[in-house]
PDB file of N, CA and C in Angstrom:
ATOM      1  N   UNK A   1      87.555 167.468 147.908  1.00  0.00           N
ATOM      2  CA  UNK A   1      88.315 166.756 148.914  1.00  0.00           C
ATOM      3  C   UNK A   1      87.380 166.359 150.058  1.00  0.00           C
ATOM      4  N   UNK A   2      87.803 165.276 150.577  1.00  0.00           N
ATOM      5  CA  UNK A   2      86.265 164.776 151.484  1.00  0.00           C
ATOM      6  C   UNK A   2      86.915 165.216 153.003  1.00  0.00           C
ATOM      7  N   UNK A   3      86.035 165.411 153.417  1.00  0.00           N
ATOM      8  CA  UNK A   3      86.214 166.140 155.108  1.00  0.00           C
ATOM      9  C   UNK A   3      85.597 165.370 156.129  1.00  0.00           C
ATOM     10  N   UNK A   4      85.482 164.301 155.642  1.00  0.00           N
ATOM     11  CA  UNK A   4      84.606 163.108 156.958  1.00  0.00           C
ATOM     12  C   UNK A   4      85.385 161.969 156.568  1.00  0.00           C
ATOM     13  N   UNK A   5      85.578 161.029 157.523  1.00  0.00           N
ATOM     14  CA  UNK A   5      86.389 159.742 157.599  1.00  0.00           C
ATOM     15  C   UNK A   5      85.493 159.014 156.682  1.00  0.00           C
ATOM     16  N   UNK A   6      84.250 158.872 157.254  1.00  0.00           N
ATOM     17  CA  UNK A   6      83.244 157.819 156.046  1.00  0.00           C
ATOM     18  C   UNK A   6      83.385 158.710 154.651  1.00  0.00           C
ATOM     19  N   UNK A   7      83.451 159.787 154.180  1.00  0.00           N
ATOM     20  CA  UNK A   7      84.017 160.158 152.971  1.00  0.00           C
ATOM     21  C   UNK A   7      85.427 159.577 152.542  1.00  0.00           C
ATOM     22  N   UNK A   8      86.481 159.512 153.105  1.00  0.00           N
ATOM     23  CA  UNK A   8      87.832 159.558 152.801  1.00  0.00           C
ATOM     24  C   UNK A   8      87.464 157.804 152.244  1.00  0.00           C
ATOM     25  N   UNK A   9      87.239 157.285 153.524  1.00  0.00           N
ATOM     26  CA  UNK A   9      86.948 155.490 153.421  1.00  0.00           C
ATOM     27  C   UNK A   9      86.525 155.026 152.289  1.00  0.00           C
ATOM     28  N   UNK A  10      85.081 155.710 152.041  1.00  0.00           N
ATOM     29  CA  UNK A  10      84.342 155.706 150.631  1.00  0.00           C
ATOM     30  C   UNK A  10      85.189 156.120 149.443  1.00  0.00           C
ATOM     31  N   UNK A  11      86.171 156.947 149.312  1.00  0.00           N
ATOM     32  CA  UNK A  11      87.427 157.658 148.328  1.00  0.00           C
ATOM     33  C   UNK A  11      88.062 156.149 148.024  1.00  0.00           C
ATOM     34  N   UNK A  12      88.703 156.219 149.229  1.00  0.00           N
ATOM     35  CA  UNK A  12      89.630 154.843 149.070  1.00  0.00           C
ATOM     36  C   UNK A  12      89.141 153.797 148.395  1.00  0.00           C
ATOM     37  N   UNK A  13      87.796 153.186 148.795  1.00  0.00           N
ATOM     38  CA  UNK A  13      86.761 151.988 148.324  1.00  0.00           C
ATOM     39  C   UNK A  13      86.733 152.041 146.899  1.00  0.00           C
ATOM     40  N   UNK A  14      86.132 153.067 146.619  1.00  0.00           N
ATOM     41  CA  UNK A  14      86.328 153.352 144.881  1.00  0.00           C
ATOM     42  C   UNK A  14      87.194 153.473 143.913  1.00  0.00           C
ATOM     43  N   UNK A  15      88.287 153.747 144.646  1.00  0.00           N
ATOM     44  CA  UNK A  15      89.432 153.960 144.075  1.00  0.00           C
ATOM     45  C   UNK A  15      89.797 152.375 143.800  1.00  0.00           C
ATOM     46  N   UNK A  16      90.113 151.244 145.105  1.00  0.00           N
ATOM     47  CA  UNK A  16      90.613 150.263 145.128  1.00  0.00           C
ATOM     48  C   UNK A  16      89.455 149.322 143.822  1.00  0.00           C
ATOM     49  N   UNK A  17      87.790 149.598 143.810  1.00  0.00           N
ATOM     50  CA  UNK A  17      87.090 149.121 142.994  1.00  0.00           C
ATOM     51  C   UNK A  17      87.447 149.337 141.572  1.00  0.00           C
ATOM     52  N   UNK A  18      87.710 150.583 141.639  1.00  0.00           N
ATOM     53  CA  UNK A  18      87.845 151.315 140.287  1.00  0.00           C
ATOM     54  C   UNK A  18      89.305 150.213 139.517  1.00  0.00           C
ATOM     55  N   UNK A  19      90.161 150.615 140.312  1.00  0.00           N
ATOM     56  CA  UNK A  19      91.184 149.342 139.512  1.00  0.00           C
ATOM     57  C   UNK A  19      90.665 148.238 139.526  1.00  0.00           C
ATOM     58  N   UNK A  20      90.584 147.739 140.187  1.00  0.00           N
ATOM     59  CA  UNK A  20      90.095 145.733 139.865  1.00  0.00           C
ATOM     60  C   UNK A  20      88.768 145.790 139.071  1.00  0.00           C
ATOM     61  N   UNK A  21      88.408 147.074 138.304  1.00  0.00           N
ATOM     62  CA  UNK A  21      86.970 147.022 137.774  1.00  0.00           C
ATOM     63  C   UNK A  21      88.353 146.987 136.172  1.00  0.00           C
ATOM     64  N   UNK A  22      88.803 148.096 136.006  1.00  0.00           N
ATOM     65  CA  UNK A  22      89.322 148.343 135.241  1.00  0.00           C
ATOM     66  C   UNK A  22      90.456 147.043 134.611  1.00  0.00           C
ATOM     67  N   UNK A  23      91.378 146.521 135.754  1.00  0.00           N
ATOM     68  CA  UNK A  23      91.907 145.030 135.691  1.00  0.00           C
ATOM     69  C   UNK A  23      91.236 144.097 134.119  1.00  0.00           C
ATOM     70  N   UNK A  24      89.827 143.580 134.894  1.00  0.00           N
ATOM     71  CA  UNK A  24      88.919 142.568 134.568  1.00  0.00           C
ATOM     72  C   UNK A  24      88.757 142.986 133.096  1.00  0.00           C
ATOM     73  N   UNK A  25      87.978 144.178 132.856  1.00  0.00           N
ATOM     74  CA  UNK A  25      87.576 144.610 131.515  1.00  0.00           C
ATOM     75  C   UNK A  25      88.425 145.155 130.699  1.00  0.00           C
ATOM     76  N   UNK A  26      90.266 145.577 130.954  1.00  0.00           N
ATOM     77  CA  UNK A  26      91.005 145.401 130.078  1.00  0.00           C
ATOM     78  C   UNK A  26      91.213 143.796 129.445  1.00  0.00           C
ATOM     79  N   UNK A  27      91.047 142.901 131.051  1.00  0.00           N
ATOM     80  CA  UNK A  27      91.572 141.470 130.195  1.00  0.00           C
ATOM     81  C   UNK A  27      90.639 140.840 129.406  1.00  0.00           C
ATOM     82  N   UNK A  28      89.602 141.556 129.995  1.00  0.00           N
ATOM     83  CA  UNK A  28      88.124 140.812 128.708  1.00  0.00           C
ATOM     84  C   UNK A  28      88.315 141.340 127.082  1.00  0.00           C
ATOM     85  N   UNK A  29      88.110 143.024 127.349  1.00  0.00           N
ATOM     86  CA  UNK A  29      88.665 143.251 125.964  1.00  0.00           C
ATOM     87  C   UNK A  29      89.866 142.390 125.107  1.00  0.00           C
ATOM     88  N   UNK A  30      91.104 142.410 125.787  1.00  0.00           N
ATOM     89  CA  UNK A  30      92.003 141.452 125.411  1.00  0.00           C
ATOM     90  C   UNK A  30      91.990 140.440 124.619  1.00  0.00           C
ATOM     91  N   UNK A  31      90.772 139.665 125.585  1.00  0.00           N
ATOM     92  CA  UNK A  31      90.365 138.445 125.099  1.00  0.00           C
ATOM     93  C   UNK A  31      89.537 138.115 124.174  1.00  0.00           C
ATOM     94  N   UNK A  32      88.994 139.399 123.990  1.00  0.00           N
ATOM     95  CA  UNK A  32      88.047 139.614 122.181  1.00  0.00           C
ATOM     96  C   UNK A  32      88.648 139.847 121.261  1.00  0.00           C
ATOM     97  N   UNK A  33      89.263 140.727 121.390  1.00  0.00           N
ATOM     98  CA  UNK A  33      90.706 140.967 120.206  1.00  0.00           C
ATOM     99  C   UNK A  33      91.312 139.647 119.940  1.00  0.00           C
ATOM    100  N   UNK A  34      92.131 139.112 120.809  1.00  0.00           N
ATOM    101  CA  UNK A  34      92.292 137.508 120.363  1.00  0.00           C
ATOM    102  C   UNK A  34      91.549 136.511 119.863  1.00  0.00           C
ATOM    103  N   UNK A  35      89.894 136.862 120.103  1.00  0.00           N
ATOM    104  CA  UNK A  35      89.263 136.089 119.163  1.00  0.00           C
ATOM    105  C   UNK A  35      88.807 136.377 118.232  1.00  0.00           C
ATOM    106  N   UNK A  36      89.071 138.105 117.953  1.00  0.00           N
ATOM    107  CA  UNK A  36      88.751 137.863 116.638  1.00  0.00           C
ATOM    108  C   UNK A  36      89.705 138.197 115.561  1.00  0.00           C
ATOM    109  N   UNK A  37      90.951 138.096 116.427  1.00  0.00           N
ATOM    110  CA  UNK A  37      92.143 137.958 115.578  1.00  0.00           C
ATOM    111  C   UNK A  37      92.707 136.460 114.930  1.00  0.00           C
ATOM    112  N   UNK A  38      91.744 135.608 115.470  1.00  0.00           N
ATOM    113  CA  UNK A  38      92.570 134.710 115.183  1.00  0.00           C
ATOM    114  C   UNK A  38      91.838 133.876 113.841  1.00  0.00           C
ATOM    115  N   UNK A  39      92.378 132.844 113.092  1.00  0.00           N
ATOM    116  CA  UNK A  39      91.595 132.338 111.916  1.00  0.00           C
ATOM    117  C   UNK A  39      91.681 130.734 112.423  1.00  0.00           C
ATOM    118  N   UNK A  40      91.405 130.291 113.437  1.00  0.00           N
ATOM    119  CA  UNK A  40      91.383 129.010 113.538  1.00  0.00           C
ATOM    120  C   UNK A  40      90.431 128.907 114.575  1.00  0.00           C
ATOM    121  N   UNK A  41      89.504 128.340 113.666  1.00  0.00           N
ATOM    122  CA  UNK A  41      88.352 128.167 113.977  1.00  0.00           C
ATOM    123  C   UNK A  41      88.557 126.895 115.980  1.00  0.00           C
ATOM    124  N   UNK A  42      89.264 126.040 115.795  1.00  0.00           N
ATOM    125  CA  UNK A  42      89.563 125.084 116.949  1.00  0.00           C
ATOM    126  C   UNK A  42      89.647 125.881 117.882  1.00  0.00           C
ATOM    127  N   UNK A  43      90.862 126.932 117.814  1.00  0.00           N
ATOM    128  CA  UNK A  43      91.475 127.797 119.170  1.00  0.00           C
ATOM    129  C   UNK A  43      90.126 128.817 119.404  1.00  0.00           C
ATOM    130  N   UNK A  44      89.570 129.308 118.124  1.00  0.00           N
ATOM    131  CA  UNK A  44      88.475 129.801 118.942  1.00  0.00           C
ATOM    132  C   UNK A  44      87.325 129.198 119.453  1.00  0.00           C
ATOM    133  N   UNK A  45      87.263 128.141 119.175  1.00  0.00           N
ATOM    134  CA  UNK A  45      85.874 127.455 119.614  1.00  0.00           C
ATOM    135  C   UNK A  45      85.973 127.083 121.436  1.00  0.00           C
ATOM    136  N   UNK A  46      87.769 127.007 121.628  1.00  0.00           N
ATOM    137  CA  UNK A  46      87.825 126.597 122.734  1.00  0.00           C
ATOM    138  C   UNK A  46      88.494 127.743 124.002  1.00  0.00           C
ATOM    139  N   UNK A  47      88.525 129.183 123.358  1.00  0.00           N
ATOM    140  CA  UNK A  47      88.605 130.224 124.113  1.00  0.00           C
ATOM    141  C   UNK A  47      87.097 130.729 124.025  1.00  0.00           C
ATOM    142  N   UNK A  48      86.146 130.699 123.077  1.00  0.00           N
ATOM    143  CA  UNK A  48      84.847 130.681 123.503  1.00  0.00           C
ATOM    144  C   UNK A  48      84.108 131.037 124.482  1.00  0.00           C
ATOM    145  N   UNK A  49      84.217 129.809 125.487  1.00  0.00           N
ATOM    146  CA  UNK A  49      83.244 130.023 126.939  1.00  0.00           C
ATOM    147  C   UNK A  49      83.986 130.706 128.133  1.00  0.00           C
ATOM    148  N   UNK A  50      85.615 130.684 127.618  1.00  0.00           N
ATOM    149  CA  UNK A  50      86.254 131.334 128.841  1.00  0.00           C
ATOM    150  C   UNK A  50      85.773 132.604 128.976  1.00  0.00           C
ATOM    151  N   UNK A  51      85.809 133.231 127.599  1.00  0.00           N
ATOM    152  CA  UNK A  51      85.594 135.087 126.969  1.00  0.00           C
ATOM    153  C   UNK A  51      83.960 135.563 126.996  1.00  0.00           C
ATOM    154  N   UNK A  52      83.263 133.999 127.483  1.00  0.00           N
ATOM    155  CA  UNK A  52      81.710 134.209 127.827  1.00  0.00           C
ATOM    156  C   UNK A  52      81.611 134.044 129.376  1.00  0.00           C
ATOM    157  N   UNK A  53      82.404 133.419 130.099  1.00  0.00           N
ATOM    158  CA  UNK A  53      82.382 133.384 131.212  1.00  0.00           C
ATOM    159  C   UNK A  53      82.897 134.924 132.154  1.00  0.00           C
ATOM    160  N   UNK A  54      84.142 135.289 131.286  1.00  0.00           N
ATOM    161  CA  UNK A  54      84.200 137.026 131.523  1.00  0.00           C
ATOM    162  C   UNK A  54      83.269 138.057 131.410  1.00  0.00           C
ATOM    163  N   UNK A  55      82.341 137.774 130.175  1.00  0.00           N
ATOM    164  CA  UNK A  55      81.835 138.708 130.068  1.00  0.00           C
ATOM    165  C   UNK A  55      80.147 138.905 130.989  1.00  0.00           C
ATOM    166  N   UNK A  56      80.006 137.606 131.313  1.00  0.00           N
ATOM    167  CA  UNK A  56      78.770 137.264 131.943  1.00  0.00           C
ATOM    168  C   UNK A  56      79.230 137.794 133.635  1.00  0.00           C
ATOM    169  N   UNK A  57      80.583 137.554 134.122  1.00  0.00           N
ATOM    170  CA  UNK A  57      80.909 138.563 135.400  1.00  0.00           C
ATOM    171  C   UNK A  57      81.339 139.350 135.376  1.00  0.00           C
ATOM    172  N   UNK A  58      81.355 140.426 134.189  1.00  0.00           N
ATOM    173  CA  UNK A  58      81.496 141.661 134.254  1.00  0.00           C
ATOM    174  C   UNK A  58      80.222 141.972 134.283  1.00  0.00           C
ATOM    175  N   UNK A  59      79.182 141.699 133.407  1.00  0.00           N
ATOM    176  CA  UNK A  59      77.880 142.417 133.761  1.00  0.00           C
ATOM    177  C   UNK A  59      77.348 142.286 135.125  1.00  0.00           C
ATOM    178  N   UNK A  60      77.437 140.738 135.866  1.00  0.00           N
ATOM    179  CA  UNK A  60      76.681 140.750 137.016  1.00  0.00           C
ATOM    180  C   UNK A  60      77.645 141.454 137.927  1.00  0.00           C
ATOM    181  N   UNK A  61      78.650 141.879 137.616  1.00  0.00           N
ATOM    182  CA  UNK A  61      78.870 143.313 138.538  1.00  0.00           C
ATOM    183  C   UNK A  61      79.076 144.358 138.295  1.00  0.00           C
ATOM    184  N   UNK A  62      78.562 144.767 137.261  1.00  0.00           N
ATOM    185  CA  UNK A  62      78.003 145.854 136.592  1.00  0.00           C
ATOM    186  C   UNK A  62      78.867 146.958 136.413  1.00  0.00           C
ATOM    187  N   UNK A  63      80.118 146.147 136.030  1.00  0.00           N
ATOM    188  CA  UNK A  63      81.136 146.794 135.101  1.00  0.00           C
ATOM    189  C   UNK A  63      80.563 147.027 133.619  1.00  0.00           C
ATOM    190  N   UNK A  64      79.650 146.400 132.853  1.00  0.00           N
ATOM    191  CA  UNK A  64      79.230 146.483 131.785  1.00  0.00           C
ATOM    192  C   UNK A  64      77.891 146.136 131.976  1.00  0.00           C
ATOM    193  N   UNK A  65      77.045 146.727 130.734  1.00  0.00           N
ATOM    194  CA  UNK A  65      75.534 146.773 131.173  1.00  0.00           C
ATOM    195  C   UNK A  65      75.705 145.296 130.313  1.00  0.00           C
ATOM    196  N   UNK A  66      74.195 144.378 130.874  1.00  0.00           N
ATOM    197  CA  UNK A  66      73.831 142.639 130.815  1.00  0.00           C
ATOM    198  C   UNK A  66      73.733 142.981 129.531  1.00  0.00           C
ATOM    199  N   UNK A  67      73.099 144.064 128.360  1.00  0.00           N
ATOM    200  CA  UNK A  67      72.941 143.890 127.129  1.00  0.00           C
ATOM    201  C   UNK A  67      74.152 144.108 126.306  1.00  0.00           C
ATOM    202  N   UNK A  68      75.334 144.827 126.830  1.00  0.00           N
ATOM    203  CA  UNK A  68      76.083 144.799 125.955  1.00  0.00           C
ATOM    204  C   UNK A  68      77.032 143.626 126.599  1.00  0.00           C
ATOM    205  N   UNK A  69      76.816 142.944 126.986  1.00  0.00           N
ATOM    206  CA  UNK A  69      77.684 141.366 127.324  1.00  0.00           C
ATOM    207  C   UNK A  69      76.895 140.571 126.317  1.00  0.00           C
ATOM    208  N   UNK A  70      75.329 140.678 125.983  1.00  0.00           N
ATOM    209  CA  UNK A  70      74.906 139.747 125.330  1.00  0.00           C
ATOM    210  C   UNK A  70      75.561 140.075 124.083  1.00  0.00           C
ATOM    211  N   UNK A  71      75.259 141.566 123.334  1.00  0.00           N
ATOM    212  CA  UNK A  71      75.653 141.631 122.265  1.00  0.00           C
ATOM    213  C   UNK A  71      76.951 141.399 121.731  1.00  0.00           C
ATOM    214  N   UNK A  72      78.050 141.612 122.705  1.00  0.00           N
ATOM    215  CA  UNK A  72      79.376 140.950 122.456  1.00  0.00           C
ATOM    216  C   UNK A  72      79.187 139.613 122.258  1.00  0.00           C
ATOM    217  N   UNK A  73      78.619 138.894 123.154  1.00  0.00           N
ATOM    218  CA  UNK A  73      78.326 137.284 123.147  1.00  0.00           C
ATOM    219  C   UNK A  73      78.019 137.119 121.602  1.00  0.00           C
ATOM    220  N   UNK A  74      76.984 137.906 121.467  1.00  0.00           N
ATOM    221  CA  UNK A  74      76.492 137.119 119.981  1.00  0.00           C
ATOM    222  C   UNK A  74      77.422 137.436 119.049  1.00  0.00           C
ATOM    223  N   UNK A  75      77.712 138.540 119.157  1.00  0.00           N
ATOM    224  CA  UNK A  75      78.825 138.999 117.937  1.00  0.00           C
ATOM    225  C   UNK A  75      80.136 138.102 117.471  1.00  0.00           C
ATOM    226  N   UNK A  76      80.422 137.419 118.778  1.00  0.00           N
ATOM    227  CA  UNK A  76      81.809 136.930 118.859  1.00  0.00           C
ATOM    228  C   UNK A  76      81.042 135.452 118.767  1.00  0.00           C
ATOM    229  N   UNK A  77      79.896 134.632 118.730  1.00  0.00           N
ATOM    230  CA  UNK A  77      79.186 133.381 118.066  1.00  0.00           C
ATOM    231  C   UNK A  77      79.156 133.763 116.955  1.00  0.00           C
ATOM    232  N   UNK A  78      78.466 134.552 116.098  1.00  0.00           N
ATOM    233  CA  UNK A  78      78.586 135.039 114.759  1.00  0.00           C
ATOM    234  C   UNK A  78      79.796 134.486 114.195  1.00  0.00           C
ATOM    235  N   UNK A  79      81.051 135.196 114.845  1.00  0.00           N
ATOM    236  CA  UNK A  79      82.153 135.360 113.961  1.00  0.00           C
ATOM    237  C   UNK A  79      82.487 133.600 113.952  1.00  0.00           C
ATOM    238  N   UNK A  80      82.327 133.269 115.179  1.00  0.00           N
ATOM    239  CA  UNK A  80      83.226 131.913 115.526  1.00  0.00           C
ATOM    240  C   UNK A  80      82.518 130.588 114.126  1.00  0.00           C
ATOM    241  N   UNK A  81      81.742 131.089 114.604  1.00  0.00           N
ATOM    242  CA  UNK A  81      80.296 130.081 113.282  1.00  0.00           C
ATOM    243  C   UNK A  81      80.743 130.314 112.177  1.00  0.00           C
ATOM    244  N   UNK A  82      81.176 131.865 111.649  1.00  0.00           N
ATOM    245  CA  UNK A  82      81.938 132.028 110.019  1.00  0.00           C
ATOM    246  C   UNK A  82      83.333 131.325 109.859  1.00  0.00           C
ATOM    247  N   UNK A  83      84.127 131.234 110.742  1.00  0.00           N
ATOM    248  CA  UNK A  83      84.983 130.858 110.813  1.00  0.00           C
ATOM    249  C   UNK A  83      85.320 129.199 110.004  1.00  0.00           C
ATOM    250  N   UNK A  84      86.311 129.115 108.738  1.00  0.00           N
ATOM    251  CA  UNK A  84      86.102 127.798 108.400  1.00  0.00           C
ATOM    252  C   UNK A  84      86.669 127.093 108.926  1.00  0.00           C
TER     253      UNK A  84
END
């Protein structure tokens, strides 16, 4: 339990981060599951850059480390490319 105001403040800060961290990277996950649930190649080609644009600001705020945004990236080009 914190016993200084700049402790309590700092409690609060993290707390309020901690959700809107958590927010973002449930809806990113979300948004991978939908792409790789889906078999049409169109709808995914054009949810694509949105689900790259998530994942590129989750790393630069370091909700997720920059390499595992790439490797999702590629994984989810992979699939989109198999896709007939």
């Amino acid at each position: 339990m914190a016993h200084h105001p700049s402790a309590e403040k700092r409690n609060r800060q993290n707390e309020k981060r901690r959700l809107h961290n958590r927010y973002y990277a449930r809806r990113t996950r979300n948004a991978i599951k939908a792409i790789r649930n889906t078999t049409d190649k169109a709808a995914a080609v054009e949810m694509l850059p949105k689900v790259f644009a998530m994942l590129d600001k989750l790393a630069k705020i370091n909700v997720i480390h920059h390499n595992k945004a790439a490797n999702l990236k590629s994984g989810l080009s992979v699939y989109v490319n198999k896709l007939a």
